[in-house]
PDB file of N, CA and C in Angstrom:
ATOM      1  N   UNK A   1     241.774 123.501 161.898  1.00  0.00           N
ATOM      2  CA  UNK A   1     242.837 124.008 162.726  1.00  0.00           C
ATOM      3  C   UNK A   1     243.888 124.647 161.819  1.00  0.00           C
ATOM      4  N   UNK A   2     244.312 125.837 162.387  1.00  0.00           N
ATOM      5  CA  UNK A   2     245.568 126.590 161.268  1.00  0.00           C
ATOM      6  C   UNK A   2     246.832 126.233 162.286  1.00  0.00           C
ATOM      7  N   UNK A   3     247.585 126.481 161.283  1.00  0.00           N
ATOM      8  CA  UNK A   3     249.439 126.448 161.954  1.00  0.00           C
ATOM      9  C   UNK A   3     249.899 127.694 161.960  1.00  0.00           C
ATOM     10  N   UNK A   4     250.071 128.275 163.427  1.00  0.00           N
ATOM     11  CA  UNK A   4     251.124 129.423 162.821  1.00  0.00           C
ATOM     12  C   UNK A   4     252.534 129.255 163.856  1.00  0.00           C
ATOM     13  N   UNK A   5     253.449 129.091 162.611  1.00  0.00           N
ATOM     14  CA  UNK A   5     254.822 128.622 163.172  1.00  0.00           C
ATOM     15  C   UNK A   5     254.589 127.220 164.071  1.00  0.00           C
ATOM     16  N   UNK A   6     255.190 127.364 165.169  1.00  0.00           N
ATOM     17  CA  UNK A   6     255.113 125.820 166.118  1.00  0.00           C
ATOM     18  C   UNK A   6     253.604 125.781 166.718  1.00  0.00           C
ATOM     19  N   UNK A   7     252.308 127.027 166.742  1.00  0.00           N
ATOM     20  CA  UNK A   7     251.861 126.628 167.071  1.00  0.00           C
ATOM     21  C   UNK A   7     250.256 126.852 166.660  1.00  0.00           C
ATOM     22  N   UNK A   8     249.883 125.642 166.939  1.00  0.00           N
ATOM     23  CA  UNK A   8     248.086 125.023 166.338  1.00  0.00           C
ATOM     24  C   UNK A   8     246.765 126.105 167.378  1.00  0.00           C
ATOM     25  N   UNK A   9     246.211 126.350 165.812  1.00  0.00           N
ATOM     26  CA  UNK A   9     245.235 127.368 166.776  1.00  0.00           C
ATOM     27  C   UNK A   9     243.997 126.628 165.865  1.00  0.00           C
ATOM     28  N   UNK A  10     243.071 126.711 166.840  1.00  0.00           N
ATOM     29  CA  UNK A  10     242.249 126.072 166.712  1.00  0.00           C
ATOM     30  C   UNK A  10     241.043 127.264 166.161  1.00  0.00           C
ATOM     31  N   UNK A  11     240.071 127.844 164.899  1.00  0.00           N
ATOM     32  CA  UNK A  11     239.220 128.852 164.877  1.00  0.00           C
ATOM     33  C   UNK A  11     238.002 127.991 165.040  1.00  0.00           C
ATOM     34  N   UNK A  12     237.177 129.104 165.830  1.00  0.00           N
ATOM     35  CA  UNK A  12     235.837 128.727 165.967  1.00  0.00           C
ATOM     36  C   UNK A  12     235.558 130.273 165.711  1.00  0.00           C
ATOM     37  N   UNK A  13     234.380 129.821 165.061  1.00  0.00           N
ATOM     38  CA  UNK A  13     233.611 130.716 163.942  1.00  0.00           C
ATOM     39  C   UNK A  13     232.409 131.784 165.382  1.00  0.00           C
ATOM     40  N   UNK A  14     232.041 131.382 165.863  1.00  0.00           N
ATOM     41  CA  UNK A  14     231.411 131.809 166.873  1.00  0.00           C
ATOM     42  C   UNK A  14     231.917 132.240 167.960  1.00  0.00           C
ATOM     43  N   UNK A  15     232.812 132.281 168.523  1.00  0.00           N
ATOM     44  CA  UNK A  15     234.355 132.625 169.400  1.00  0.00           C
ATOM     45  C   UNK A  15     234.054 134.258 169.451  1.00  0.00           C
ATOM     46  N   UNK A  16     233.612 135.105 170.600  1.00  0.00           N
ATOM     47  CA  UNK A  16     233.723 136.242 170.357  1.00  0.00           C
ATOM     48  C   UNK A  16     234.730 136.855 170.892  1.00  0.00           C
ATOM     49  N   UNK A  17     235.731 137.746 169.870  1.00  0.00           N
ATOM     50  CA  UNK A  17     236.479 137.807 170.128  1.00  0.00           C
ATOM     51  C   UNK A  17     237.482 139.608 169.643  1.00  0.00           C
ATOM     52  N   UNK A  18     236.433 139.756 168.985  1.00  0.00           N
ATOM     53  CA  UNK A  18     236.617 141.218 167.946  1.00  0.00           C
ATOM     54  C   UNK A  18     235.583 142.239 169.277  1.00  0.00           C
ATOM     55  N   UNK A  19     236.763 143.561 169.549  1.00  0.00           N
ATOM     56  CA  UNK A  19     235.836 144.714 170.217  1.00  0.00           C
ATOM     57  C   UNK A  19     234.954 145.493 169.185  1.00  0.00           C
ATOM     58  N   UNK A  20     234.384 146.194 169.629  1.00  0.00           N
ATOM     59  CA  UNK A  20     233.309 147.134 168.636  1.00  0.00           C
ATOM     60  C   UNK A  20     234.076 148.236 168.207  1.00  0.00           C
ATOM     61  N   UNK A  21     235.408 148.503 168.306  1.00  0.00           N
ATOM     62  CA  UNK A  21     236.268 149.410 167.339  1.00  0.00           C
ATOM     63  C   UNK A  21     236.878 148.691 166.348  1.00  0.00           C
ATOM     64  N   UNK A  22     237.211 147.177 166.619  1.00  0.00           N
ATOM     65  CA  UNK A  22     237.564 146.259 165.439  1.00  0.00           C
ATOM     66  C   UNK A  22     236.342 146.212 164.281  1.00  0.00           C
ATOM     67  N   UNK A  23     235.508 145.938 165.140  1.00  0.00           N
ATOM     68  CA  UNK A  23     234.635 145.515 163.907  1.00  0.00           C
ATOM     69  C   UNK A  23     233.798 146.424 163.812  1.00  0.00           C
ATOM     70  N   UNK A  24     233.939 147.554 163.687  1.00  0.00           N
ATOM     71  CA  UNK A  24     233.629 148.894 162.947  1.00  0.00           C
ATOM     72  C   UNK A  24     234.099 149.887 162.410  1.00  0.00           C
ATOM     73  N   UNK A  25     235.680 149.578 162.441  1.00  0.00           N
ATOM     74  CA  UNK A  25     236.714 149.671 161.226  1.00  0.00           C
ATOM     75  C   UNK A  25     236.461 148.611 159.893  1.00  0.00           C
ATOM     76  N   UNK A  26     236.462 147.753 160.574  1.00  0.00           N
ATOM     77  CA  UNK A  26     236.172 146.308 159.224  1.00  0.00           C
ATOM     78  C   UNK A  26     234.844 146.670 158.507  1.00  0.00           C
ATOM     79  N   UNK A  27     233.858 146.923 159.373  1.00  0.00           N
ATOM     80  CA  UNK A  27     232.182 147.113 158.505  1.00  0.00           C
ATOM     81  C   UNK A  27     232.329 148.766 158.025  1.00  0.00           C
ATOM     82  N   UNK A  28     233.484 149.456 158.300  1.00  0.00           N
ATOM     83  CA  UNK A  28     233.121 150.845 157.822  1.00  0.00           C
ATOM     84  C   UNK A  28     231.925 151.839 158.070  1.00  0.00           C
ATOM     85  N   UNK A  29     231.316 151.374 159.595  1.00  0.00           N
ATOM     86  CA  UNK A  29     230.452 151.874 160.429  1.00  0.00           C
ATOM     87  C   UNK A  29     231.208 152.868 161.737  1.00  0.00           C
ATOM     88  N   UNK A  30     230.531 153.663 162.210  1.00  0.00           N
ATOM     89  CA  UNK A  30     230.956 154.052 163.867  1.00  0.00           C
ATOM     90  C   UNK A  30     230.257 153.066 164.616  1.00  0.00           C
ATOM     91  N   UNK A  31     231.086 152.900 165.726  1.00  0.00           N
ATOM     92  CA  UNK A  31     230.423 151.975 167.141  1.00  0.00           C
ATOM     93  C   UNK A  31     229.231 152.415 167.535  1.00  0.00           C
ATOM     94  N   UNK A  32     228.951 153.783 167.075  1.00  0.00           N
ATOM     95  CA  UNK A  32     227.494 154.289 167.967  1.00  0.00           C
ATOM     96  C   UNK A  32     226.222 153.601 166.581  1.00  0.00           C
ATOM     97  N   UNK A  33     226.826 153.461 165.224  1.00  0.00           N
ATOM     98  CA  UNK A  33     226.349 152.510 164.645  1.00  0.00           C
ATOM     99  C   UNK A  33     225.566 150.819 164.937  1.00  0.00           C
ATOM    100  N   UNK A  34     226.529 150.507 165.415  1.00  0.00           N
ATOM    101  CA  UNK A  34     226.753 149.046 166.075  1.00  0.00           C
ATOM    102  C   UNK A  34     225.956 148.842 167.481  1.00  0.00           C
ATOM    103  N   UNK A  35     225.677 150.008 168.074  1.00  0.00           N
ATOM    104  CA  UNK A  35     225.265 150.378 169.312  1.00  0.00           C
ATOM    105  C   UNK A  35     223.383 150.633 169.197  1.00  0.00           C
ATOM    106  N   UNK A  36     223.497 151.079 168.442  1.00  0.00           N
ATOM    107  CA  UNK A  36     222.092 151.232 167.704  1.00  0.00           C
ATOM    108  C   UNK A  36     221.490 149.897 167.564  1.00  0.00           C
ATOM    109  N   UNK A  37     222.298 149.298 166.217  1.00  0.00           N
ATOM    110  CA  UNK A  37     221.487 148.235 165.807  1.00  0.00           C
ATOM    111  C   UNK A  37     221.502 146.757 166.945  1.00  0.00           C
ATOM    112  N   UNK A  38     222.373 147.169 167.867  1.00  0.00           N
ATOM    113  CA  UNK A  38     222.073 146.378 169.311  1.00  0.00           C
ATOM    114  C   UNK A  38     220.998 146.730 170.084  1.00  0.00           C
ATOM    115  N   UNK A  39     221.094 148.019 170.266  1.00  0.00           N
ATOM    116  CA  UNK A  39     219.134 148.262 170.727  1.00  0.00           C
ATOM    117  C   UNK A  39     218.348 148.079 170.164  1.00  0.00           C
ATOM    118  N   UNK A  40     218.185 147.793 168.769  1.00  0.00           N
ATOM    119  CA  UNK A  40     217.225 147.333 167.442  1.00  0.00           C
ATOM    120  C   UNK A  40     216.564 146.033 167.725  1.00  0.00           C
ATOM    121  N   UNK A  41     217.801 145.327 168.307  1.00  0.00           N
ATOM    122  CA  UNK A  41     217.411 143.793 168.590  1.00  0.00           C
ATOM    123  C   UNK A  41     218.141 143.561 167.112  1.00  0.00           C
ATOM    124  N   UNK A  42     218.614 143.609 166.596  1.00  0.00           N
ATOM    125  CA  UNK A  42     219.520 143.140 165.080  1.00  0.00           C
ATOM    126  C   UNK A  42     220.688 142.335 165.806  1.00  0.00           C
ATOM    127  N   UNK A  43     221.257 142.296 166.485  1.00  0.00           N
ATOM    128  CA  UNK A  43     222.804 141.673 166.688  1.00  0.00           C
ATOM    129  C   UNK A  43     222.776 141.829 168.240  1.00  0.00           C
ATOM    130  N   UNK A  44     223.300 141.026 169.150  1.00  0.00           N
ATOM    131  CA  UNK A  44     223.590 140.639 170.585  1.00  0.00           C
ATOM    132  C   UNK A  44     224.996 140.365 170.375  1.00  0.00           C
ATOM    133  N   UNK A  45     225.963 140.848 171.062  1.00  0.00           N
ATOM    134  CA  UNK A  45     227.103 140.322 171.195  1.00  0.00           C
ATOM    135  C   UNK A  45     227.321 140.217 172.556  1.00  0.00           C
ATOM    136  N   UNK A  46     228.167 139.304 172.454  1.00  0.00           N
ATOM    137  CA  UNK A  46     228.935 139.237 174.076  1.00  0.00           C
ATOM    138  C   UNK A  46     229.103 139.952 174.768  1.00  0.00           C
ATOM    139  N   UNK A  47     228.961 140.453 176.196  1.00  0.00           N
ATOM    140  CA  UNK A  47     228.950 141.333 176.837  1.00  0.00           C
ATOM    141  C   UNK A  47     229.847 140.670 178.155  1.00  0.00           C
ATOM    142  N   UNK A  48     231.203 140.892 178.286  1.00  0.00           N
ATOM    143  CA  UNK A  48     232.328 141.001 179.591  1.00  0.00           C
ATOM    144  C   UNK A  48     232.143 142.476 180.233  1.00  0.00           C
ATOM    145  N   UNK A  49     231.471 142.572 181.125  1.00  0.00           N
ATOM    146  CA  UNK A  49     231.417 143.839 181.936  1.00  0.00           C
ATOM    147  C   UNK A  49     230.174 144.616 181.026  1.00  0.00           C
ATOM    148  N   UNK A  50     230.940 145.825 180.618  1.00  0.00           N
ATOM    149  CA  UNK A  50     230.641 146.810 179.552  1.00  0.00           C
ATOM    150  C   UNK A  50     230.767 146.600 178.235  1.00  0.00           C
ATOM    151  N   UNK A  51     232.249 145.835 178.258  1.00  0.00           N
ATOM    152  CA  UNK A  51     232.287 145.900 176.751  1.00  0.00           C
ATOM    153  C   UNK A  51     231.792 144.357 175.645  1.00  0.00           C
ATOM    154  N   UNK A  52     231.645 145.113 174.786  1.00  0.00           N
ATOM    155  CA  UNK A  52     231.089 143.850 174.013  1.00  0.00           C
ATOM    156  C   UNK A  52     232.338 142.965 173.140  1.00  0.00           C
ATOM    157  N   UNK A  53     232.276 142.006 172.610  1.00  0.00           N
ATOM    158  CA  UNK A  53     232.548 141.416 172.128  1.00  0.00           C
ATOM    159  C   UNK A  53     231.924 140.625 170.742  1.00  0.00           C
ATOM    160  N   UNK A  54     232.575 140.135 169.741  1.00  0.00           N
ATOM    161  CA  UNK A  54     231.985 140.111 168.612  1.00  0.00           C
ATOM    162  C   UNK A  54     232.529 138.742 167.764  1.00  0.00           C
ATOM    163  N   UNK A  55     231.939 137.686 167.774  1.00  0.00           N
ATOM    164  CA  UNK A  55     232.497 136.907 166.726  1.00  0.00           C
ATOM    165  C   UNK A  55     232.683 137.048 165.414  1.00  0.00           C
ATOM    166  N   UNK A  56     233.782 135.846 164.151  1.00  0.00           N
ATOM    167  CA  UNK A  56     233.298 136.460 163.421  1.00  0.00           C
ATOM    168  C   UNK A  56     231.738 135.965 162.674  1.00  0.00           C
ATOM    169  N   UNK A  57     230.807 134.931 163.015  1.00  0.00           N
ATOM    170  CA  UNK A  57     229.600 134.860 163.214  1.00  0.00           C
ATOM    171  C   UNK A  57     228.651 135.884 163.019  1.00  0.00           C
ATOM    172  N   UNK A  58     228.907 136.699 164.244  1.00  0.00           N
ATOM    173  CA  UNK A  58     228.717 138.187 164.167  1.00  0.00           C
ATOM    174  C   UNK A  58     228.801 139.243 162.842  1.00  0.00           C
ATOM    175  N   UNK A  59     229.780 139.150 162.707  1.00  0.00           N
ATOM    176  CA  UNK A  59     230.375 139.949 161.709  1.00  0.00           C
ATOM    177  C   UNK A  59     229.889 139.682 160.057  1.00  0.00           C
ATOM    178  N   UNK A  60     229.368 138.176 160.079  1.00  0.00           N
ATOM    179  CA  UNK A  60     229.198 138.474 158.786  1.00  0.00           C
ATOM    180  C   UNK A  60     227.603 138.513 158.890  1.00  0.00           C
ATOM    181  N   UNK A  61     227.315 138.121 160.106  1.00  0.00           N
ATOM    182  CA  UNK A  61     225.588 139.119 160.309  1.00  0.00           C
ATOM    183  C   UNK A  61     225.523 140.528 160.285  1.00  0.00           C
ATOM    184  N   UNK A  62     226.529 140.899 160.661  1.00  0.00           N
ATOM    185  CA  UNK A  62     226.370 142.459 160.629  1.00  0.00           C
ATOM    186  C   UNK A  62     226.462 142.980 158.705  1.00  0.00           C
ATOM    187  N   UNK A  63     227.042 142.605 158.382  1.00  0.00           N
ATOM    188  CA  UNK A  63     227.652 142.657 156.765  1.00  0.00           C
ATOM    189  C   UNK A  63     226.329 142.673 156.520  1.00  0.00           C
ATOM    190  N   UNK A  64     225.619 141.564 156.279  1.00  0.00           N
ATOM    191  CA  UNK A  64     224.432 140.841 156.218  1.00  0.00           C
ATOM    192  C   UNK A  64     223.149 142.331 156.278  1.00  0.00           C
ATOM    193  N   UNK A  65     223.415 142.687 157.589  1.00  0.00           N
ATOM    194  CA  UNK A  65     222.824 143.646 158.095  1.00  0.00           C
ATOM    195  C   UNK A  65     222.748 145.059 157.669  1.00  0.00           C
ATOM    196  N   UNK A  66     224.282 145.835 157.366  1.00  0.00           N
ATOM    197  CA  UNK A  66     224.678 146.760 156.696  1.00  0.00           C
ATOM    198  C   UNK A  66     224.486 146.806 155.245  1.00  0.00           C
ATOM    199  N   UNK A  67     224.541 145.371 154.696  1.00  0.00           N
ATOM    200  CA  UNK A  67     223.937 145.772 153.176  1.00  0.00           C
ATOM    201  C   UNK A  67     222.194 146.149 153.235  1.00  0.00           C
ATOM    202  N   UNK A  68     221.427 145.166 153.622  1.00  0.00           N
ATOM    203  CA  UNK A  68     219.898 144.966 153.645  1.00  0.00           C
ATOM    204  C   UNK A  68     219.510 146.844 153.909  1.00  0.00           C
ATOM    205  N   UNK A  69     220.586 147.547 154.881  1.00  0.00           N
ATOM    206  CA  UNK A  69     219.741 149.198 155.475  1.00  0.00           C
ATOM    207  C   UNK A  69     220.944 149.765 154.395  1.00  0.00           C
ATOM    208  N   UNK A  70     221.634 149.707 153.891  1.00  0.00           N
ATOM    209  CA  UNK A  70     222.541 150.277 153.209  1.00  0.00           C
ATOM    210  C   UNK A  70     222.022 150.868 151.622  1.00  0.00           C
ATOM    211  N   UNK A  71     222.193 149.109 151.179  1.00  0.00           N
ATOM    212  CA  UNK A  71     222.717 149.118 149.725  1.00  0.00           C
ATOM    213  C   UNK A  71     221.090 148.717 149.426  1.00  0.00           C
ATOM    214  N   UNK A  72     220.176 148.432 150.272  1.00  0.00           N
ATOM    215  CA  UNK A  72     218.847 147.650 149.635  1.00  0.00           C
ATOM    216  C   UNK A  72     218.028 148.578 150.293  1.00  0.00           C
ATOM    217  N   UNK A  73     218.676 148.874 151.096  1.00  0.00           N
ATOM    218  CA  UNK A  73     217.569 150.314 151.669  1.00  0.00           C
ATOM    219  C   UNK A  73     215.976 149.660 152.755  1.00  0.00           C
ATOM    220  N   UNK A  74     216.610 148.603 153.009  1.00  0.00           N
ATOM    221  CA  UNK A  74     215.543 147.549 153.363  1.00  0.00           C
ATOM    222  C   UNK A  74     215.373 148.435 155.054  1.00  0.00           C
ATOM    223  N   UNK A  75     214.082 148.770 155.983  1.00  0.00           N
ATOM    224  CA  UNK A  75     213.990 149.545 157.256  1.00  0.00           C
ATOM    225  C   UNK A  75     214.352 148.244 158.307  1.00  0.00           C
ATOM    226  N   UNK A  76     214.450 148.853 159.759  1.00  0.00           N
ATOM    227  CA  UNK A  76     215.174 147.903 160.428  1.00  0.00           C
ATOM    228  C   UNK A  76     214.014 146.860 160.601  1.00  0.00           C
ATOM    229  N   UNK A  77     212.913 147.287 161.212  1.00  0.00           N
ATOM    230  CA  UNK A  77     211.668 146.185 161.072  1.00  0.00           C
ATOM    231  C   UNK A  77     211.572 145.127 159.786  1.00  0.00           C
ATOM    232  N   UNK A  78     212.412 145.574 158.571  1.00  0.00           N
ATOM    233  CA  UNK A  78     212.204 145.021 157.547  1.00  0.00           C
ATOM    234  C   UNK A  78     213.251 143.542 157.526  1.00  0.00           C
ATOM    235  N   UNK A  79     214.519 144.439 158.145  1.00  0.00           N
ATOM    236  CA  UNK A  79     215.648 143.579 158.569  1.00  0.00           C
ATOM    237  C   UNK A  79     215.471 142.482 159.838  1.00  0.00           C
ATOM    238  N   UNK A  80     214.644 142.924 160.524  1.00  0.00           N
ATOM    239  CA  UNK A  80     214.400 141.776 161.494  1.00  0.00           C
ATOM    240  C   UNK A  80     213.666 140.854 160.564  1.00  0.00           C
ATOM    241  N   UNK A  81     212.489 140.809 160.381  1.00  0.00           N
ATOM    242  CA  UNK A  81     212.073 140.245 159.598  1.00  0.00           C
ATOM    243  C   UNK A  81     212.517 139.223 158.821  1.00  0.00           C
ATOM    244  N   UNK A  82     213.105 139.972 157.778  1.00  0.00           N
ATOM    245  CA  UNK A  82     214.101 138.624 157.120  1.00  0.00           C
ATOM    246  C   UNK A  82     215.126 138.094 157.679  1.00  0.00           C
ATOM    247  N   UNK A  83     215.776 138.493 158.338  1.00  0.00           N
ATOM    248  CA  UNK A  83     216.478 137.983 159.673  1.00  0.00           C
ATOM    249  C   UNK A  83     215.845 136.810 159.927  1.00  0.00           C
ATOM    250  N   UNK A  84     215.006 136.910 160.617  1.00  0.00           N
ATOM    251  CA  UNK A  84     213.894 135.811 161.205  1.00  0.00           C
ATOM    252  C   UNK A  84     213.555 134.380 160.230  1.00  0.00           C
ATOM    253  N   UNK A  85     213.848 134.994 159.151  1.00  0.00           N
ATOM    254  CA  UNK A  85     213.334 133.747 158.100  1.00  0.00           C
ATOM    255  C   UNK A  85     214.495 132.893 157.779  1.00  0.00           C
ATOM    256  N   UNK A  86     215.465 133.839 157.178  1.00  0.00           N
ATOM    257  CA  UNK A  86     216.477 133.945 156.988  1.00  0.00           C
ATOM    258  C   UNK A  86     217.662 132.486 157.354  1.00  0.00           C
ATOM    259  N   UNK A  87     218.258 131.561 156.979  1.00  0.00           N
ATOM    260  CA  UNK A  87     219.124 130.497 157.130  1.00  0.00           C
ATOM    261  C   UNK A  87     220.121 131.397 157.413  1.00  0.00           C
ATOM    262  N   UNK A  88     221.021 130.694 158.252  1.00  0.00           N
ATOM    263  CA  UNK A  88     222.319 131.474 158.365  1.00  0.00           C
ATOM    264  C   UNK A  88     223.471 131.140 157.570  1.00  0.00           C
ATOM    265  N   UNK A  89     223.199 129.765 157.091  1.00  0.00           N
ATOM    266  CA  UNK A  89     224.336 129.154 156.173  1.00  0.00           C
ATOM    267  C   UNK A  89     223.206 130.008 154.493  1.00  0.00           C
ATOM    268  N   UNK A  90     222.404 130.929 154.540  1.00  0.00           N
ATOM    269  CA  UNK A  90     222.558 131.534 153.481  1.00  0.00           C
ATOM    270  C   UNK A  90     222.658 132.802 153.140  1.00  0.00           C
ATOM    271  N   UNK A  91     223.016 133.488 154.708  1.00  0.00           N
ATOM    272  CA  UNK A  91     223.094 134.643 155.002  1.00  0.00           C
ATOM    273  C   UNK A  91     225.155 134.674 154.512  1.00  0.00           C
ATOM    274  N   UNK A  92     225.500 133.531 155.512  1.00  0.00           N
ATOM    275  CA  UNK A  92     227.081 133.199 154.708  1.00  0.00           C
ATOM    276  C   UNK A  92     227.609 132.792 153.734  1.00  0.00           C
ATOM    277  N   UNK A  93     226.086 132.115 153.172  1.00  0.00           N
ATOM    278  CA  UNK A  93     226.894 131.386 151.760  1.00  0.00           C
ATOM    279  C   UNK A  93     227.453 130.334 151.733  1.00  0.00           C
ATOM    280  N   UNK A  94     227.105 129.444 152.623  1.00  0.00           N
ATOM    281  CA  UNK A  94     228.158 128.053 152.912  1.00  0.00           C
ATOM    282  C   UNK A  94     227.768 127.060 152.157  1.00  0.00           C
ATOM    283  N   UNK A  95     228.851 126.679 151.937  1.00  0.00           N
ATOM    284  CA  UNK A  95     228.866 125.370 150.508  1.00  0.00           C
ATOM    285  C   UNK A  95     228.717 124.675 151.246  1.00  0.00           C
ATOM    286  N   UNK A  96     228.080 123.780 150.709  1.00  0.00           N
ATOM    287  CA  UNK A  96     228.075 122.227 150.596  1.00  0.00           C
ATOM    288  C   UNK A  96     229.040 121.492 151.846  1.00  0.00           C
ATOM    289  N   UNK A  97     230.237 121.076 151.351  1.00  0.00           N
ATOM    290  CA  UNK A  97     231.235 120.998 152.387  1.00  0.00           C
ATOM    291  C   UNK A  97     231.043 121.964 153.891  1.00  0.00           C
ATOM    292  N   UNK A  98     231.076 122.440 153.602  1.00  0.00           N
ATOM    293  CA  UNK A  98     231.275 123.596 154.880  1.00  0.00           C
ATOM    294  C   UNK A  98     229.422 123.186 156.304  1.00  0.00           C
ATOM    295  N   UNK A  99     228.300 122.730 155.211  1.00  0.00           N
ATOM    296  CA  UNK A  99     227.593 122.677 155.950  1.00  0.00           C
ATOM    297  C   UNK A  99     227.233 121.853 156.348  1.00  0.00           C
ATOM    298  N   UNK A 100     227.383 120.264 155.620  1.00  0.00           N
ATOM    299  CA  UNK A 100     228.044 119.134 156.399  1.00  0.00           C
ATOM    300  C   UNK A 100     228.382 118.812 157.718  1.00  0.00           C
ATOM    301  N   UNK A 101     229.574 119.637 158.124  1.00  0.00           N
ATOM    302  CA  UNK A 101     230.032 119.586 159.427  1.00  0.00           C
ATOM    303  C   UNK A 101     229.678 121.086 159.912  1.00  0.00           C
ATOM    304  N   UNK A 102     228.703 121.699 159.978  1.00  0.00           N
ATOM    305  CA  UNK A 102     228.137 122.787 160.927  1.00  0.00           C
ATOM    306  C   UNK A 102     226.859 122.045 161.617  1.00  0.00           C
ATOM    307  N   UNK A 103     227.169 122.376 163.232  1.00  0.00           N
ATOM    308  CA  UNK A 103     226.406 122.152 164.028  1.00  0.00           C
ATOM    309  C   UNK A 103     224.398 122.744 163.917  1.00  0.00           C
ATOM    310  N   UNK A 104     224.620 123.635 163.579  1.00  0.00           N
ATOM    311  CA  UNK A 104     223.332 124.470 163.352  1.00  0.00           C
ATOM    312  C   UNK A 104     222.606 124.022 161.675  1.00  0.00           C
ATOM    313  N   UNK A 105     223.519 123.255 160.996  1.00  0.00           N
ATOM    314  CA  UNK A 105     222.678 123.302 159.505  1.00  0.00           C
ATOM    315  C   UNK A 105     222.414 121.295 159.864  1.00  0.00           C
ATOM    316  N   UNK A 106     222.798 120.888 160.204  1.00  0.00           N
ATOM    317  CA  UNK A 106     222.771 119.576 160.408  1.00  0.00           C
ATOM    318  C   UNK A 106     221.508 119.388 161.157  1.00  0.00           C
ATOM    319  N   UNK A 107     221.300 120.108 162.500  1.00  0.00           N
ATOM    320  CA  UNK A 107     220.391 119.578 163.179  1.00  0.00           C
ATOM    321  C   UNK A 107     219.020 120.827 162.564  1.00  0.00           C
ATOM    322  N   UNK A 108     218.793 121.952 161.979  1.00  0.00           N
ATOM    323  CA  UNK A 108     218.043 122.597 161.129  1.00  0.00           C
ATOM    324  C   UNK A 108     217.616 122.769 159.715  1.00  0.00           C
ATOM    325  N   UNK A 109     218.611 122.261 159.287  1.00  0.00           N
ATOM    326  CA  UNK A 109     218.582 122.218 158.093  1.00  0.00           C
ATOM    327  C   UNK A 109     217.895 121.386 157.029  1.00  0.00           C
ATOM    328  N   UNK A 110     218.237 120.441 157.523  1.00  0.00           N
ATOM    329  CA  UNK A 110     216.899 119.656 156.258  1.00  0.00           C
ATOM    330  C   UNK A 110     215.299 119.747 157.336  1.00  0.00           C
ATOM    331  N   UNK A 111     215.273 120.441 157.595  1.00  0.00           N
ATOM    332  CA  UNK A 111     213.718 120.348 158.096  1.00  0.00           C
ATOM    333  C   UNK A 111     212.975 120.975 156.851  1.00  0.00           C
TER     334      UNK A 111
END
C-alpha cells in the first residue's frame, strides 16, 4: 500500500487501468500498434464498451513483447510461442521476495 498525503492507495499490479494512448506513449508504439498485436492473440486487455484498458501487468508484457519483434527480431508466431512457455515472474524479473507473496508463482511455480 502507498501513502499519498492523507490518503492510502492500495496498487494492484493487474488493475486495468492505463488507455491505449497511455500505454503507447510509455511503449513508444502507435495504438494501431497495440491494436494489431491484440488481433495477434499477443495481449487481451480489458475491454469497457470499446475501449480497452491496460494493466500495469499488461504493460510489462507488452515491453516483453516489443523487445522479442523489435530488438530480437523474434516473428509474432515466434512470440506466442515463447509466450506460452514463458513464466511471468521471468518475463518481470521478480525476486525472490516479490514472488513469495504473488498469487500466480505460489500456486505455479514450483511445479
Amino acid at each position: 500500500m502507498k501513502q499519498l498525503g492523507e490518503v492510502a492507495v492500495e496498487y494492484d499490479y493487474r488493475e486495468p487501468v492505463y488507455t491505449i494512448g497511455i500505454v503507447a506513449r510509455k511503449l513508444e508504439v502507435c495504438p494501431a500498434t497495440l491494436r494489431i498485436w491484440e488481433r495477434k492473440g499477443l495481449i487481451k486487455p480489458k475491454r469497457l464498451g470499446k475501449n480497452r484498458f491496460y494493466s500495469k501487468c499488461d504493460m510489462d508484457r507488452l515491453e516483453y513483447i516489443k523487445q522479442m519483434l523489435q530488438e530480437k527480431r523474434v516473428n509474432i508466431e515466434g512470440v506466442k510461442s515463447i509466450l506460452r512457455t514463458t513464466k511471468c515472474w521471468e518475463v518481470k524479473k521478480c525476486k525472490l521476495k516479490e514472488r513469495d507473496s504473488c498469487p500466480v508463482y505460489l500456486r505455479y511455480g514450483h511445479a
